[in-house]
Protein backbone atom coordinates (compact mmCIF):
# COMPACT_ATOMS: atom_id res chain seq x y z
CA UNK A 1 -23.54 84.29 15.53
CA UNK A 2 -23.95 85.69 12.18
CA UNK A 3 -21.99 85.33 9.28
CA UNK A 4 -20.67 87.21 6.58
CA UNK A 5 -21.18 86.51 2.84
CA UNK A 6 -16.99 85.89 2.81
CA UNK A 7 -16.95 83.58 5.26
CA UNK A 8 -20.13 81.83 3.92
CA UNK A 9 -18.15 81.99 0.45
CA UNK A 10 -15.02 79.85 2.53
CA UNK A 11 -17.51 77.73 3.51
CA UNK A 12 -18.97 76.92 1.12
CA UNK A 13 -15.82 76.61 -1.50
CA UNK A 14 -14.25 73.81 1.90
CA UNK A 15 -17.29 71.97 1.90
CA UNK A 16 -17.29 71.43 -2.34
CA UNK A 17 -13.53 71.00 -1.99
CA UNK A 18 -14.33 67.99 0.60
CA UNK A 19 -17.01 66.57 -1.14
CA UNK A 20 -14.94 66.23 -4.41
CA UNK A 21 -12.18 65.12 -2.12
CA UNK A 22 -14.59 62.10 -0.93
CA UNK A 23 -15.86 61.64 -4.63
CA UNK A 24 -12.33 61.44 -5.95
CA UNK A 25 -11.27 59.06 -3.15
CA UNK A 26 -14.64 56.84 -3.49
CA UNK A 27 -13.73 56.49 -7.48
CA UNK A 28 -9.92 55.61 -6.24
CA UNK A 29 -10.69 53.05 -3.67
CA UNK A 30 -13.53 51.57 -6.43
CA UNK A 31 -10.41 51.32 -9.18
CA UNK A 32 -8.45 49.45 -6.39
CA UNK A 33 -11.29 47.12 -5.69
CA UNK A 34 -11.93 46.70 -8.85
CA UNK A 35 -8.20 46.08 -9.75
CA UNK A 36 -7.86 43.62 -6.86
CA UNK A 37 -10.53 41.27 -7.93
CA UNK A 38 -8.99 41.22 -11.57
CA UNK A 39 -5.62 40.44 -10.42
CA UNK A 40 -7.63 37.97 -7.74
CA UNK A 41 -9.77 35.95 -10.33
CA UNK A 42 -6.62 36.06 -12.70
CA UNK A 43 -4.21 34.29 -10.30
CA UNK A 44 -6.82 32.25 -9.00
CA UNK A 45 -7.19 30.89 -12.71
CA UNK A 46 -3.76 30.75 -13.19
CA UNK A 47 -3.37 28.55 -9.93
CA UNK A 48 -6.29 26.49 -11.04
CA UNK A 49 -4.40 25.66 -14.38
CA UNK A 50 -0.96 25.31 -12.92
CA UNK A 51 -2.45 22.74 -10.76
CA UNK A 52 -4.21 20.56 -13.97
CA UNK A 53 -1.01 21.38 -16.01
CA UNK A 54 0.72 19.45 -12.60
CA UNK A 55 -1.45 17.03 -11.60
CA UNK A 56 0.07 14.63 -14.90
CA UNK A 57 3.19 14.54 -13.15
CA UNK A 58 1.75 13.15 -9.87
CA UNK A 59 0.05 9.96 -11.74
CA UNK A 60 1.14 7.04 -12.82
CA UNK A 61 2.31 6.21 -16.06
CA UNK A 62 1.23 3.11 -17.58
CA UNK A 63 4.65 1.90 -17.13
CA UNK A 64 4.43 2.31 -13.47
CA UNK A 65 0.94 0.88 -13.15
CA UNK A 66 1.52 -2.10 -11.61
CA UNK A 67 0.30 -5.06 -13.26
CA UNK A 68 -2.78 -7.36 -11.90
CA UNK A 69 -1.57 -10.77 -10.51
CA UNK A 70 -1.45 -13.48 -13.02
CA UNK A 71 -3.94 -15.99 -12.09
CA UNK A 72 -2.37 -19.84 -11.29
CA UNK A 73 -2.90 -20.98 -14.82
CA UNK A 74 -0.55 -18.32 -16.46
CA UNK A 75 2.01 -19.41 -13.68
CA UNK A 76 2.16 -23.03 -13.13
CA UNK A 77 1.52 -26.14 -14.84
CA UNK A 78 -1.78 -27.58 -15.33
CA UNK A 79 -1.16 -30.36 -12.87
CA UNK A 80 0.16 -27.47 -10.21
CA UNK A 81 -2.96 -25.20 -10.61
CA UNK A 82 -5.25 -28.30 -9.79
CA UNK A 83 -3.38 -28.92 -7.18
CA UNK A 84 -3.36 -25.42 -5.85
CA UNK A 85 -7.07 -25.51 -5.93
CA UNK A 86 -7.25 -28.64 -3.98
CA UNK A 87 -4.95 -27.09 -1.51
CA UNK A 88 -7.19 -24.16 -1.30
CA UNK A 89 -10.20 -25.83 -0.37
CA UNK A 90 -8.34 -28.60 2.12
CA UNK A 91 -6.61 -25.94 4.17
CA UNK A 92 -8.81 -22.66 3.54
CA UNK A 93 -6.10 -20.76 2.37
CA UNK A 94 -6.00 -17.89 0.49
CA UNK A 95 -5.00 -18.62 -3.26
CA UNK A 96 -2.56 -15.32 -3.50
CA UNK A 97 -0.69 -16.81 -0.60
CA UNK A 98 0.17 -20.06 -1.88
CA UNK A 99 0.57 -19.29 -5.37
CA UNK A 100 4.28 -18.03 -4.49
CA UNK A 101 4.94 -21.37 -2.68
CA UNK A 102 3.87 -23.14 -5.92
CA UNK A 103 5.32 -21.30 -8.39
CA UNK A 104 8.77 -21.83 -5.71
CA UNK A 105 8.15 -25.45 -5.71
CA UNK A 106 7.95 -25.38 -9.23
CA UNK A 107 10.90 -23.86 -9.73
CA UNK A 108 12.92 -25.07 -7.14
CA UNK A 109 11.64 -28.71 -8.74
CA UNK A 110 12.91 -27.35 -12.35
CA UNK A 111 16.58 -26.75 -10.77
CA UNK A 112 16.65 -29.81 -9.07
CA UNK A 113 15.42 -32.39 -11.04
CA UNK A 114 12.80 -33.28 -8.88
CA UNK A 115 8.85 -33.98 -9.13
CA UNK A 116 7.07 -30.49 -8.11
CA UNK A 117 4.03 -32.58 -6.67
CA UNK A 118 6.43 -34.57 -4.11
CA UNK A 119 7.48 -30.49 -2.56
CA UNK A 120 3.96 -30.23 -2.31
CA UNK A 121 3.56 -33.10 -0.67
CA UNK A 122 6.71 -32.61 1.86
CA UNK A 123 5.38 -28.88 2.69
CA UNK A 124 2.16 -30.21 2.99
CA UNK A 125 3.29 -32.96 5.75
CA UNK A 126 5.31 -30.77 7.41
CA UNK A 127 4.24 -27.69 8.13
CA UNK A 128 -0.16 -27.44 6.29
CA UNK A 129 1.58 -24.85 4.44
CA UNK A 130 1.76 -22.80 6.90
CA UNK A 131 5.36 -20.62 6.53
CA UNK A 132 5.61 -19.52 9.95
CA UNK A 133 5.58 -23.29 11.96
CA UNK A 134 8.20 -24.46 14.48
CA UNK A 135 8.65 -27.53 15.45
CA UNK A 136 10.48 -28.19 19.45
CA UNK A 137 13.50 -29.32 17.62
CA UNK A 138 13.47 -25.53 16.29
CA UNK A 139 12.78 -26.76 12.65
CA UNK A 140 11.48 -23.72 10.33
CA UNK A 141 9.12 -22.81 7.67
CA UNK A 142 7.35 -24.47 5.46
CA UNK A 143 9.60 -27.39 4.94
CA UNK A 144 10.73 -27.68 8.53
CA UNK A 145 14.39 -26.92 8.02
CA UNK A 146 16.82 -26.46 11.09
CA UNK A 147 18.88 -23.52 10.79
CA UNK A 148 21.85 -24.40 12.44
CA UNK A 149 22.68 -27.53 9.72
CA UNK A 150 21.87 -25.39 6.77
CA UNK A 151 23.35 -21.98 7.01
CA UNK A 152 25.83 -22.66 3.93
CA UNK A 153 22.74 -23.06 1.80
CA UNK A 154 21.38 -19.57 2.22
CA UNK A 155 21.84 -17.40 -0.65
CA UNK A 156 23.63 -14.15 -0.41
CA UNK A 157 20.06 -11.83 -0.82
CA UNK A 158 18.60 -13.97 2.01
CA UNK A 159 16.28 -12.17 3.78
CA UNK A 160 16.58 -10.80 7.63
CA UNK A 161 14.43 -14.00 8.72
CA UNK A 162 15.56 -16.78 5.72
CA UNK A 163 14.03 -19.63 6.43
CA UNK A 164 10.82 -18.34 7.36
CA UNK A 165 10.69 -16.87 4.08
CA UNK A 166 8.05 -19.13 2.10
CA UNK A 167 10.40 -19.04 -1.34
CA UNK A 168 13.82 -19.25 0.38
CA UNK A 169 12.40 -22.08 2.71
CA UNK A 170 11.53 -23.97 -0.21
CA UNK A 171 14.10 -23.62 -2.54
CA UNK A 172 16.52 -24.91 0.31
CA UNK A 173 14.32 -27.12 1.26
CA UNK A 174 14.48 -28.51 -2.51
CA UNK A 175 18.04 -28.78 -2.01
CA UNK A 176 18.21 -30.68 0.90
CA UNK A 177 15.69 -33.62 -0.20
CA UNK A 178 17.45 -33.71 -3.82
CA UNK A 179 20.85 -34.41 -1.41
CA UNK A 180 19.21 -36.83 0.42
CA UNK A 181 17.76 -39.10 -2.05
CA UNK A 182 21.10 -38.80 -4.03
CA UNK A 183 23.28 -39.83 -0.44
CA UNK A 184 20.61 -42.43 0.39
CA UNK A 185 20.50 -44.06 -3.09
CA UNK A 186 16.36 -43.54 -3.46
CA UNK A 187 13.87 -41.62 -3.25
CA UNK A 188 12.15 -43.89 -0.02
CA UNK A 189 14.98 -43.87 1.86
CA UNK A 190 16.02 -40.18 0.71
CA UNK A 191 12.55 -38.96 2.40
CA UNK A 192 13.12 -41.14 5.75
CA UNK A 193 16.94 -39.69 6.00
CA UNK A 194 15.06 -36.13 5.13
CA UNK A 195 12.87 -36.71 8.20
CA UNK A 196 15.36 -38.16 10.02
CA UNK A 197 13.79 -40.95 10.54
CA UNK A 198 15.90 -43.72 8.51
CA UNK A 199 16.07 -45.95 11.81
CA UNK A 200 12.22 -46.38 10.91
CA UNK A 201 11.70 -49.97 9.13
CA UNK A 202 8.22 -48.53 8.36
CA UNK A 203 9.14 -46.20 6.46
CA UNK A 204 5.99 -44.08 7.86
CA UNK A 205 7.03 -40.64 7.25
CA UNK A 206 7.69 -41.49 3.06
CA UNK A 207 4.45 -43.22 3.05
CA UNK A 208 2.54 -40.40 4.56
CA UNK A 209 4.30 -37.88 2.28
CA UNK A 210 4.03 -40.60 -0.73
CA UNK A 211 0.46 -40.55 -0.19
CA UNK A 212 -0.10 -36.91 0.34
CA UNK A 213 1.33 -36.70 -3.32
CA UNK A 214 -0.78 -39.30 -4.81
CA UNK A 215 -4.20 -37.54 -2.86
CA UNK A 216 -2.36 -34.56 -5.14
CA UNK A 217 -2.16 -35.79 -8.41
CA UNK A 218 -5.70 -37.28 -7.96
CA UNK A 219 -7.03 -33.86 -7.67
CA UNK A 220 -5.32 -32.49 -10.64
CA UNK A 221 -6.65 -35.30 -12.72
CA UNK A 222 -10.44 -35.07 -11.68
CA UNK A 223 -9.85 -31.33 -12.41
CA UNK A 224 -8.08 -32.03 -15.96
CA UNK A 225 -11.41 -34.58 -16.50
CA UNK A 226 -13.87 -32.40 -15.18
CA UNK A 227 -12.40 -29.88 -17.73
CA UNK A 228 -12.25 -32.00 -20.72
């Protein structure tokens, strides 16, 4: 079909109208790409740095850090961190988990007047320091105390389980042996009536915890030598 110079003049003017058309939308499309990725890399940065400016508030101040463990000598007494050490080795027992009992025992000895090396000695006879014994007569913890006789003694911020906590055990424990040497007049027969055991003219169970003490103090005073 042939075609006349009009309708080749239409043609012609559509097809430069549609090509401009596809230039003009090409150019458009490019400005929104282009736009896109600015807006992209510029949030993208701004997200970045929001999250640095943040990340402060997520870590720990120094005031919050908490604080390394203070070794045995910054707690106790000489005597008590020789005696920890010998403990250590005799029962292979980790030192952060009997450096509470001590420092209880220590404390519980500094309330009640008594000699922190003979608590060692009683938690050492009856239970190998180990907070979590029961004996068939349903004694507890690492003094052996019955529950049912010592209820009053429990402090009001006892825990759920109280006297298989290691510090609450031994701060009542503390208790009950200075009231037993005071009621029994001494500290031999104070240990036997602690025991229950003052029908024993052996006296066996103060001997054994008498001796534990003195194996005690003998360590601390090689140590102290060894050191001087």
């Amino acid at each position: 079909m042939t075609t006349s110079f009009p309708q080749k003049y239409s043609l012609a003017r559509g097809a430069a109208t549609f090509l401009n058309y596809l230039h003009l939308d090409a150019l458009v499309t490019a400005l929104v790409f282009v736009f896109v990725l600015v807006v992209g890399v510029t949030s993208n940065f701004s997200v970045t740095r929001s999250i640095r400016l943040a990340l402060p508030e997520f870590t720990l101040s120094s005031e919050e850090t908490p604080a390394p463990a203070a070794p045995a000598a910054q707690v106790l007494t000489p005597a008590l961190a020789a005696a920890l050490d010998h403990v250590v080795q005799r029962y292979r027992v980790a030192p952060e988990a009997l450096l509470p009992v001590f420092a209880a025992a220590q404390a519980a000895a500094r309330e009640r007047r008594l000699d922190p090396m003979l608590i060692i000695a009683v938690i050492s006879v009856e239970s190998g320091f180990n907070p979590f014994s029961q004996s068939v007569m349903g004694a507890q913890g690492l003094m052996q105390i019955i529950p049912r006789y010592h209820q009053d003694k429990l402090p009001k911020t006892a825990p759920a389980q109280p006297f298989l906590d290691p510090v609450t055990n031994v701060r009542i424990g503390a208790q009950i042996l200075q009231e037993a040497i005071r009621r029994q007049g001494g500290l031999i027969e104070g240990l036997q009536y602690y025991a229950g055991a003052t029908d024993d003219g052996e006296r066996g169970y103060a001997n054994k915890v008498l001796a534990e003490k003195l194996r005690l103090e003998q360590a601390a005073r090689r140590k102290d030598a060894a050191g001087a």
